[in-house]
N, C-alpha and C. Protein backbone atom coordinates (compact mmCIF):
# COMPACT_ATOMS: atom_id res chain seq x y z
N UNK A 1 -2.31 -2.84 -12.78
CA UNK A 1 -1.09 -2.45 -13.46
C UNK A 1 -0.93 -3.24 -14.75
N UNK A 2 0.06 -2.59 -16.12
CA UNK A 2 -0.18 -3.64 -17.12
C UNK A 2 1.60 -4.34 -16.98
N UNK A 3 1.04 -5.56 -17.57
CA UNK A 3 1.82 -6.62 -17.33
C UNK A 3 2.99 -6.13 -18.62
N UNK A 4 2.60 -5.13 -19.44
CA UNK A 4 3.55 -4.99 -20.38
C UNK A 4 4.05 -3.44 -20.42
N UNK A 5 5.67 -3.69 -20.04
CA UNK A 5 5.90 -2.25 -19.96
C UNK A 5 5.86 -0.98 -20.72
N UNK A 6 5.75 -0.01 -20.42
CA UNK A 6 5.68 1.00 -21.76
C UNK A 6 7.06 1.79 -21.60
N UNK A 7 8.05 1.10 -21.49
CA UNK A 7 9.06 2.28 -21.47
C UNK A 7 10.50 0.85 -22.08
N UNK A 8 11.68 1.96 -22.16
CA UNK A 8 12.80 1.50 -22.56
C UNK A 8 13.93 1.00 -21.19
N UNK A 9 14.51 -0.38 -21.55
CA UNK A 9 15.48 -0.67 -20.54
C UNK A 9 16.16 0.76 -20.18
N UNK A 10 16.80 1.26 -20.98
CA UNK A 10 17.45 2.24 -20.94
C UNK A 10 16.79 3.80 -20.11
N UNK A 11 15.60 3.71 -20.12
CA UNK A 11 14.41 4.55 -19.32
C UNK A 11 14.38 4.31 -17.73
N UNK A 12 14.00 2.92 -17.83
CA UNK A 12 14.17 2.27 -16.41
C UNK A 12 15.15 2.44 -15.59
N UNK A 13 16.66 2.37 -16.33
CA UNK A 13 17.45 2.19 -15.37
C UNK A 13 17.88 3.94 -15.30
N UNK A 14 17.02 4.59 -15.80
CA UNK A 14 17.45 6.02 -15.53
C UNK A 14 16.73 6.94 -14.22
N UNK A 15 15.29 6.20 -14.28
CA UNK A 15 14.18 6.40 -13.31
C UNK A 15 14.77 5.30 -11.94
N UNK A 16 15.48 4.11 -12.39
CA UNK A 16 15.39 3.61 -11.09
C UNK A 16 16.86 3.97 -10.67
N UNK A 17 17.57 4.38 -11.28
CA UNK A 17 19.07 6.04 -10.55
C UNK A 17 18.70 6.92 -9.93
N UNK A 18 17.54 7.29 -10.13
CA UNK A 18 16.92 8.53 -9.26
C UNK A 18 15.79 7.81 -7.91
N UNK A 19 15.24 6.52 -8.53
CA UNK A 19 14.51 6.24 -7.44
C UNK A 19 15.46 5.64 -6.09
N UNK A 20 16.54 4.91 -6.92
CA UNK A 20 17.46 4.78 -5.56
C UNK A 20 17.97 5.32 -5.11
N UNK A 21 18.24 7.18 -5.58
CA UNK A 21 18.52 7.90 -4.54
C UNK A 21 17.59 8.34 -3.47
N UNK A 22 16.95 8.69 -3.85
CA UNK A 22 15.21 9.42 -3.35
C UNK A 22 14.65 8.44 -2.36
N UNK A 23 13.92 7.06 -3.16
CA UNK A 23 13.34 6.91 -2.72
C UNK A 23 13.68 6.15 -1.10
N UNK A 24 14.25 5.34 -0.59
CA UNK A 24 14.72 4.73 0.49
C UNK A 24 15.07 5.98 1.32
N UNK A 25 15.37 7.12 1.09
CA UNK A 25 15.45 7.99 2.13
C UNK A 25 13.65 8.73 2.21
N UNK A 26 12.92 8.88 1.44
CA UNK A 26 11.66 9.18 1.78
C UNK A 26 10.84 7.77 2.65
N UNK A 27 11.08 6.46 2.43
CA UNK A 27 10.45 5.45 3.48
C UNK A 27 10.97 5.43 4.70
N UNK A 28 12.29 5.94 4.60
CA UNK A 28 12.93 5.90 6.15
C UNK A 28 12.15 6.69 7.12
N UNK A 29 12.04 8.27 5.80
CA UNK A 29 11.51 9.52 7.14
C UNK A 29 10.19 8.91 7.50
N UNK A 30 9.31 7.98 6.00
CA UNK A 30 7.84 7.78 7.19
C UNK A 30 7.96 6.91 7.63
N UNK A 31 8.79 5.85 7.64
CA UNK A 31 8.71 4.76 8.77
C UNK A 31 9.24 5.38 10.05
N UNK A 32 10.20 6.15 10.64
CA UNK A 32 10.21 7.07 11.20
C UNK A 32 9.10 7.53 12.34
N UNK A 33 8.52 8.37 11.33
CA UNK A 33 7.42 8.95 11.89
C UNK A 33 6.53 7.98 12.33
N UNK A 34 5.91 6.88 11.73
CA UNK A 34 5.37 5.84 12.03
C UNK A 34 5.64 5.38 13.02
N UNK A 35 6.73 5.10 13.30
CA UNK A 35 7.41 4.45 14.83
C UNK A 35 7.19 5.48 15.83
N UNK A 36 7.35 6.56 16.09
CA UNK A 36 6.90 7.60 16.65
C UNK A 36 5.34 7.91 17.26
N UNK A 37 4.57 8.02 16.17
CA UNK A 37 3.11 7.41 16.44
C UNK A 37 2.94 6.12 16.86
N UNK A 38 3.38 5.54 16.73
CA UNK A 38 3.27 3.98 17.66
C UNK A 38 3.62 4.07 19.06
N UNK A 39 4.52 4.98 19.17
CA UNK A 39 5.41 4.67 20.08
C UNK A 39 4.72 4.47 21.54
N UNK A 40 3.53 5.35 21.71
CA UNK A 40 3.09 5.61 23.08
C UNK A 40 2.45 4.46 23.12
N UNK A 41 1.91 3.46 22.51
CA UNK A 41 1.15 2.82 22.52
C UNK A 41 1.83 1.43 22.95
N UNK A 42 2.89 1.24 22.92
CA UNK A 42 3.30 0.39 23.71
C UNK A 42 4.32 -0.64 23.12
N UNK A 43 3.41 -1.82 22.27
CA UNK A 43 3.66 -3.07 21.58
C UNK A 43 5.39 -2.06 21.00
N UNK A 44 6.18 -3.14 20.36
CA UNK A 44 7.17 -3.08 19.37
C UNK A 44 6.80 -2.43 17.84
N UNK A 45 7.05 -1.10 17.59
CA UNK A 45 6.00 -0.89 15.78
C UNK A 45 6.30 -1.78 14.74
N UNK A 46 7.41 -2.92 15.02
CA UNK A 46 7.68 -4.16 13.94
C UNK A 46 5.52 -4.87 14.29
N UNK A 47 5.03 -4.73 15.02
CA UNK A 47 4.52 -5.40 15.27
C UNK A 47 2.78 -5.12 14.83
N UNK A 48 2.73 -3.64 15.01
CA UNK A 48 1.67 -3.27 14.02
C UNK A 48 1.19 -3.94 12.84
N UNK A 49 1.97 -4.04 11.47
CA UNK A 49 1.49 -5.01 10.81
C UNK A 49 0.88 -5.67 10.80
N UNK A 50 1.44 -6.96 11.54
CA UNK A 50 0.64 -8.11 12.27
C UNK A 50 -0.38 -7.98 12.76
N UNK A 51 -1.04 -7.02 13.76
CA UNK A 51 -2.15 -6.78 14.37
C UNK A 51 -2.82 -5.96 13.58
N UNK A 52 -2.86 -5.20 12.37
CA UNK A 52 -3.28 -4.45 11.51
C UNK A 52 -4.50 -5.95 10.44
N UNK A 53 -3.45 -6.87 10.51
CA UNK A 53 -3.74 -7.68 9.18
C UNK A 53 -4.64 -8.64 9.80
N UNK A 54 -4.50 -8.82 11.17
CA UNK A 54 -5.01 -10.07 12.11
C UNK A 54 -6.49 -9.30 12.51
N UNK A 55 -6.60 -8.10 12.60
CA UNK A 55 -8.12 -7.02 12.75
C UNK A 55 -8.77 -7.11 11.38
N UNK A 56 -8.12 -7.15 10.13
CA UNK A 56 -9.40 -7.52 8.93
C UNK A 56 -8.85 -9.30 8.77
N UNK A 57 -8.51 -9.99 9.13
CA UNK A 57 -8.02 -11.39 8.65
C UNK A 57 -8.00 -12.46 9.80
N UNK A 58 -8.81 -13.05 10.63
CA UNK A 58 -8.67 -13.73 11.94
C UNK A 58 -8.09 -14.47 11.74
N UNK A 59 -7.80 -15.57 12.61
CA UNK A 59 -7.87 -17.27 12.38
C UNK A 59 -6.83 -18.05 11.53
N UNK A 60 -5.31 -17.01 11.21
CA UNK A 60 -4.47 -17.25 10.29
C UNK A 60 -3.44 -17.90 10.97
N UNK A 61 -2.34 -18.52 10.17
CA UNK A 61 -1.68 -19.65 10.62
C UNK A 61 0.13 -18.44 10.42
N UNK A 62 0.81 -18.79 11.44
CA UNK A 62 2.10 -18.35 11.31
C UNK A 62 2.84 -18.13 9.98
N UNK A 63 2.28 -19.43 9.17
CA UNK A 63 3.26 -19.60 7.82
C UNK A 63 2.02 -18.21 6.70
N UNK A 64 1.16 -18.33 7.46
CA UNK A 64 0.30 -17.25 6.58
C UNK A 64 0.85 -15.51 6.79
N UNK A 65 1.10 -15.81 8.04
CA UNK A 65 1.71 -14.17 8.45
C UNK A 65 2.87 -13.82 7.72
N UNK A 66 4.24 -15.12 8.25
CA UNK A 66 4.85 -14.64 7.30
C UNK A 66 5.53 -14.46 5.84
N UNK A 67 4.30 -14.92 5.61
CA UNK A 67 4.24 -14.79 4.04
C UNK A 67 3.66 -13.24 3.53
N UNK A 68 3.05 -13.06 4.23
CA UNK A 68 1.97 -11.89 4.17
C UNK A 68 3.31 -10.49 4.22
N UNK A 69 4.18 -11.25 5.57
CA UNK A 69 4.89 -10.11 6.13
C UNK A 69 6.16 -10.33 5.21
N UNK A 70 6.55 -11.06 4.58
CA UNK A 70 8.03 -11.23 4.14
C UNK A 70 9.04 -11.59 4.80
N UNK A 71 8.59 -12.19 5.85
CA UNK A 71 9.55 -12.60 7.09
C UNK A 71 9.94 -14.11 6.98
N UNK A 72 10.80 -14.35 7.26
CA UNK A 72 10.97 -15.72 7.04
C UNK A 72 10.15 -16.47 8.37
N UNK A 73 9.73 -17.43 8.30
CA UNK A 73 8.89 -18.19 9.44
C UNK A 73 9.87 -18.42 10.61
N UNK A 74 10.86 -18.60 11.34
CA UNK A 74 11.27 -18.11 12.53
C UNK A 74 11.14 -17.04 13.05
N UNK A 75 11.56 -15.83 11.61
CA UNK A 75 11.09 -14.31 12.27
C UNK A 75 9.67 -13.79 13.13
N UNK A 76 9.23 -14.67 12.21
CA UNK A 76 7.48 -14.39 12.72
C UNK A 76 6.83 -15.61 13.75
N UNK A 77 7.32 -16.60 13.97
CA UNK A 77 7.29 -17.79 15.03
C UNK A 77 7.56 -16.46 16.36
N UNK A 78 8.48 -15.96 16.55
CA UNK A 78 9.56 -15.00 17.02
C UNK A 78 8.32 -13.99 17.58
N UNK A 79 7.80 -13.35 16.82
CA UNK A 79 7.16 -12.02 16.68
C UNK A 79 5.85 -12.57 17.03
N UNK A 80 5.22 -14.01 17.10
CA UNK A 80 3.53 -14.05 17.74
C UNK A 80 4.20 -14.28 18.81
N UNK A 81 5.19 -15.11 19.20
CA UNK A 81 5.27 -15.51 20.75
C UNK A 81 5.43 -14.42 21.72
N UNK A 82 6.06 -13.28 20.92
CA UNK A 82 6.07 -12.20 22.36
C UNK A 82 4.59 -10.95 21.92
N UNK A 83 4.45 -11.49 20.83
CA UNK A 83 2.40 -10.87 20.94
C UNK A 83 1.95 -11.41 22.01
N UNK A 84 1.88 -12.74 21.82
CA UNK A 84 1.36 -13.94 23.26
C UNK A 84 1.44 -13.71 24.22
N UNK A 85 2.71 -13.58 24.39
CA UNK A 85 3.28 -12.72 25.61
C UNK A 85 2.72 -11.62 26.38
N UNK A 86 2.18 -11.14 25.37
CA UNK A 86 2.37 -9.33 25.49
C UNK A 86 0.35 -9.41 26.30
N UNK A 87 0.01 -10.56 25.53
CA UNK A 87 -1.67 -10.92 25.93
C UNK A 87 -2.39 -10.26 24.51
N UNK A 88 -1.08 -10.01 23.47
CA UNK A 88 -2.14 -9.96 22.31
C UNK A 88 -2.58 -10.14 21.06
N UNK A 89 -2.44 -12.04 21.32
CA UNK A 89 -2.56 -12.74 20.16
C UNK A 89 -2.73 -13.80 21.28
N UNK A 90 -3.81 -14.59 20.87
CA UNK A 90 -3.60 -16.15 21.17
C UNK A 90 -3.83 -17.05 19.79
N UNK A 91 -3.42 -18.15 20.08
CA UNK A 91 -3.29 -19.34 19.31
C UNK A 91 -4.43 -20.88 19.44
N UNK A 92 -4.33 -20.85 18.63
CA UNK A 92 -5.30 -22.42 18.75
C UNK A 92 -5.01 -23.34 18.04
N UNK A 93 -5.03 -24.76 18.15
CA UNK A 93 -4.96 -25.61 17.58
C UNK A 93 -6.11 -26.25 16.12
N UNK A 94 -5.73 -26.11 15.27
CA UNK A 94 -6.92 -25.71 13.94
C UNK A 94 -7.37 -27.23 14.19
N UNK A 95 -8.68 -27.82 14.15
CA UNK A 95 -9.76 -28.50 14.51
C UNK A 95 -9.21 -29.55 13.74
N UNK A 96 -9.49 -28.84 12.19
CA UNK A 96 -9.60 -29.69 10.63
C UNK A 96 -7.85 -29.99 10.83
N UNK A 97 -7.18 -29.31 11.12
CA UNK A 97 -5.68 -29.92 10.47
C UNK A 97 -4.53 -29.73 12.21
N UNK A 98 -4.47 -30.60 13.31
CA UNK A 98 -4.27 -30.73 14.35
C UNK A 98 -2.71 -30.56 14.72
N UNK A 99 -2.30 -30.05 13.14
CA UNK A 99 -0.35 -29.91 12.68
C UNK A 99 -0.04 -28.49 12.53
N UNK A 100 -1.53 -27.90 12.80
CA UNK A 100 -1.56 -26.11 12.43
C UNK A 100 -2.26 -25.11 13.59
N UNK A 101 -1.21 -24.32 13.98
CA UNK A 101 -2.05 -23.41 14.60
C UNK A 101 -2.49 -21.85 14.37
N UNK A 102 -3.71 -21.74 14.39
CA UNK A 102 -4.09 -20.23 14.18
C UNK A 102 -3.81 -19.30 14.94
N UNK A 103 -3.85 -18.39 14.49
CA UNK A 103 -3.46 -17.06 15.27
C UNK A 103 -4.57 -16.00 15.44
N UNK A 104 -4.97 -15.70 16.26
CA UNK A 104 -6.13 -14.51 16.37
C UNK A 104 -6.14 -13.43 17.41
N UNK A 105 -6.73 -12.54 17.28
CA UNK A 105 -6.11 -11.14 18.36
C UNK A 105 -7.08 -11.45 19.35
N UNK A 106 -6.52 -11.15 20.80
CA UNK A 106 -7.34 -11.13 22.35
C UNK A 106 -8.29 -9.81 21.70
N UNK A 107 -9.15 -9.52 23.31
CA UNK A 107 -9.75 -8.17 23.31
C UNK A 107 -8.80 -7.35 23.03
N UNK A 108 -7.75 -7.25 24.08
CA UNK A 108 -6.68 -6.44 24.47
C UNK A 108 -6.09 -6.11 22.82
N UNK A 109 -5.78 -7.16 22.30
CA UNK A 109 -4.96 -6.99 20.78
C UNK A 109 -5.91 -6.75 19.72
N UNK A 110 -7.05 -6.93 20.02
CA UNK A 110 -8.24 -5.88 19.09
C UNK A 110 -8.28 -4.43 19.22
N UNK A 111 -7.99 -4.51 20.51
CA UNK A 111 -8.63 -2.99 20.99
C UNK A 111 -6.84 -1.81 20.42
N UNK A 112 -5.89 -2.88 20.54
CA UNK A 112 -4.70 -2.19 20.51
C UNK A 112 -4.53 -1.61 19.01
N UNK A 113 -4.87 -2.66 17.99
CA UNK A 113 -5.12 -2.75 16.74
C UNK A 113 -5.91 -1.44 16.08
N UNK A 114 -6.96 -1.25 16.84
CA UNK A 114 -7.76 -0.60 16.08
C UNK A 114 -7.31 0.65 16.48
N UNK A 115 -6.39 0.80 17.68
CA UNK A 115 -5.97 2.32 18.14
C UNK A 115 -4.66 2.49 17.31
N UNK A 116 -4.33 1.40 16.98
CA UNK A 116 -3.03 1.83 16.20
C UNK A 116 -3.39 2.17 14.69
N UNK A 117 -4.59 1.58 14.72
CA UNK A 117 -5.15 1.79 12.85
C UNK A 117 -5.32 3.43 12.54
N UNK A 118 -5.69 3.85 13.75
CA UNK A 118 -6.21 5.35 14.38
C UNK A 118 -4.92 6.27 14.04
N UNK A 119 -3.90 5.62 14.92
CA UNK A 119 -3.08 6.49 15.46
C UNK A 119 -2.29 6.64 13.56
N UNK A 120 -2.26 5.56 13.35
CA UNK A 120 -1.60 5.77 11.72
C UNK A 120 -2.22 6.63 10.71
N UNK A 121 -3.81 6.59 10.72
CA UNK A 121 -4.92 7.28 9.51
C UNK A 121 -4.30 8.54 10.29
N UNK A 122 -4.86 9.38 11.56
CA UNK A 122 -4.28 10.54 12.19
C UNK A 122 -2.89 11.05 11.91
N UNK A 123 -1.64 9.87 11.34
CA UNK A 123 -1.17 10.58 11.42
C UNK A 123 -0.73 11.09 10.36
N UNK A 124 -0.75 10.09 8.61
CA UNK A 124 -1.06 10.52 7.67
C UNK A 124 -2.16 11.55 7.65
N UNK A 125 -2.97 11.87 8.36
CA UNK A 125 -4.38 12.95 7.56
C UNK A 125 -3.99 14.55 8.38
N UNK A 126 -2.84 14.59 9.41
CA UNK A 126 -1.86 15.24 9.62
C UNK A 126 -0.88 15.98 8.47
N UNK A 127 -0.48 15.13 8.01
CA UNK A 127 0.89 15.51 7.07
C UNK A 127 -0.05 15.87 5.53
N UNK A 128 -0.88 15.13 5.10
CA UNK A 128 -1.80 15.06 3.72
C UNK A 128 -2.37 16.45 4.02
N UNK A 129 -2.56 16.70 5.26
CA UNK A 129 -3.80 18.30 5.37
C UNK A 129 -2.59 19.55 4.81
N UNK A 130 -1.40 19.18 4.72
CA UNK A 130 -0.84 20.07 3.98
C UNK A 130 -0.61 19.90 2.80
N UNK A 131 -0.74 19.82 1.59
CA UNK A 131 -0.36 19.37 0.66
C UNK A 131 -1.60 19.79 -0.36
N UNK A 132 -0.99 19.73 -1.08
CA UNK A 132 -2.36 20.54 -2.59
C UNK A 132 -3.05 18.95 -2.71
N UNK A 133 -3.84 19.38 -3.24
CA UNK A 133 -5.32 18.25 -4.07
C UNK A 133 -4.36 17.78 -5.41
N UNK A 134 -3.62 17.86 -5.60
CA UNK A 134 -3.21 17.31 -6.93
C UNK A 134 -1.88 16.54 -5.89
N UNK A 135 -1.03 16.86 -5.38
CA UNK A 135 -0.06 16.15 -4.63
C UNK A 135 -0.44 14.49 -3.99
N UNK A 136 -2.08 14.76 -2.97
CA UNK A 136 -2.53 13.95 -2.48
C UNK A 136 -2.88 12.86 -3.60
N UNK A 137 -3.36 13.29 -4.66
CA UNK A 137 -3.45 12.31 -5.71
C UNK A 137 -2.56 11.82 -6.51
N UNK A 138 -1.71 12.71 -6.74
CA UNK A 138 -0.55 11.70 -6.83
C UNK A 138 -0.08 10.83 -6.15
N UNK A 139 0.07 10.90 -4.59
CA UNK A 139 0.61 10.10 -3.72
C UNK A 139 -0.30 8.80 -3.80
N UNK A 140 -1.77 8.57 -3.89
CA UNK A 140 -2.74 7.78 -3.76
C UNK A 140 -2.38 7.28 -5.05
N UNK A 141 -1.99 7.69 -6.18
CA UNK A 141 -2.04 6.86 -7.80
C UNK A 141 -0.84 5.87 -7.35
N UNK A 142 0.25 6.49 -6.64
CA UNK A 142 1.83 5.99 -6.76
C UNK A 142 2.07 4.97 -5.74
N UNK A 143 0.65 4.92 -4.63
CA UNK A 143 1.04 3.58 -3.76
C UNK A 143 0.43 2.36 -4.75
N UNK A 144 -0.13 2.22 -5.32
CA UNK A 144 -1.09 1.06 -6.01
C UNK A 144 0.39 0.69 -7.13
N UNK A 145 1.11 1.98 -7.90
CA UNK A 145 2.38 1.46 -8.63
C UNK A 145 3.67 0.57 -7.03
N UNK A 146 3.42 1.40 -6.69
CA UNK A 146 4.54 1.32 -5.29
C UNK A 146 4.47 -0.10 -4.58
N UNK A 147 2.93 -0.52 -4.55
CA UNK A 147 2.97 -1.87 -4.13
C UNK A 147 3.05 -3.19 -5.17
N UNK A 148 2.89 -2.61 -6.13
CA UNK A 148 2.91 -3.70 -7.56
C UNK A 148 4.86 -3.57 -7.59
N UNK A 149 5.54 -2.85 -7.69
CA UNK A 149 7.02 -2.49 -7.72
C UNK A 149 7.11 -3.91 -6.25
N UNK A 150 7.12 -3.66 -5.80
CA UNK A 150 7.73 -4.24 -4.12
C UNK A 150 6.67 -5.86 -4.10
N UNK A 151 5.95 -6.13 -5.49
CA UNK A 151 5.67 -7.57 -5.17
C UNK A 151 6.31 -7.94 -6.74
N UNK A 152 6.79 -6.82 -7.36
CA UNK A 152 7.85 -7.78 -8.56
C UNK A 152 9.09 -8.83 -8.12
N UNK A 153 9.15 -9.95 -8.26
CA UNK A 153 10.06 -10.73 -8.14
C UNK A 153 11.39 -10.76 -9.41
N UNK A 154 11.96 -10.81 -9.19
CA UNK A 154 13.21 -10.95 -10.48
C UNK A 154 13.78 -12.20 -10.46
């Protein structure tokens, strides 16, 4: 993305009048649906994430999650202990630094992970199989803006 905008204050706050109508009701319906596809599968869908990020990222430390996740570190202290719980995340005491513990997925929370990775691609390639070839590409240009938007700080 470029670091220098091409548009007018006055532009912005006209696009972001329409994006705050629009847009928060279009993340609701797919988080929604998302929770839905999760649903049979068991875990809490707050919790996907976590096991999404912990299947490409092992061996990470609480304060890494929730940083990752935007959660404040009780939230996510909160959210491995009933993974733990659940049998799908364990913890270890990091070797090199004996003040830190890692976090890494069981079998069980591998295997859950990768069905939920499933159950999510399925259920986007569901909804995308309708949609024109120019729509789908738009949607694919507008997450790469969409995630640069949601890591701007003010």
């Amino acid at each position: 993305m470029s670091a220098e905008p091409s548009h007018s204050r006055a532009e912005a706050e006209e696009v972001g009048a329409e994006l705050g109508e629009r847009l928060p009701a279009v993340m609701s319906r797919l988080g929604r649906g998302l929770r839905r596809a999760y649903g049979p599968l068991g875990p809490s869908p707050g919790h996907f994430p976590v096991l999404s990020f912990l299947l490409s990222t092992p061996q990470v430390t609480v304060s890494e999650l929730a940083g990752r996740e935007r959660v404040r570190l009780p939230s996510m202290t909160a959210i491995v202990a009933q993974m733990e719980a659940d049998g799908l995340v364990s913890k270890e005491v990091d070797e090199a630094d004996r003040r830190c513990v890692r976090v890494s997925l069981t079998p069980q929370g591998e295997a859950m992970a990768r069905t939920a990775v499933a159950a999510r691609a399925e259920w986007f390639a569901a909804r995308l199989s309708h949609l024109s070839r120019a729509e789908v590409a738009a949607i694919a240009k507008a997450v790469a803006a969409l995630e640069h938007l949601a890591g701007v700080e003010l």
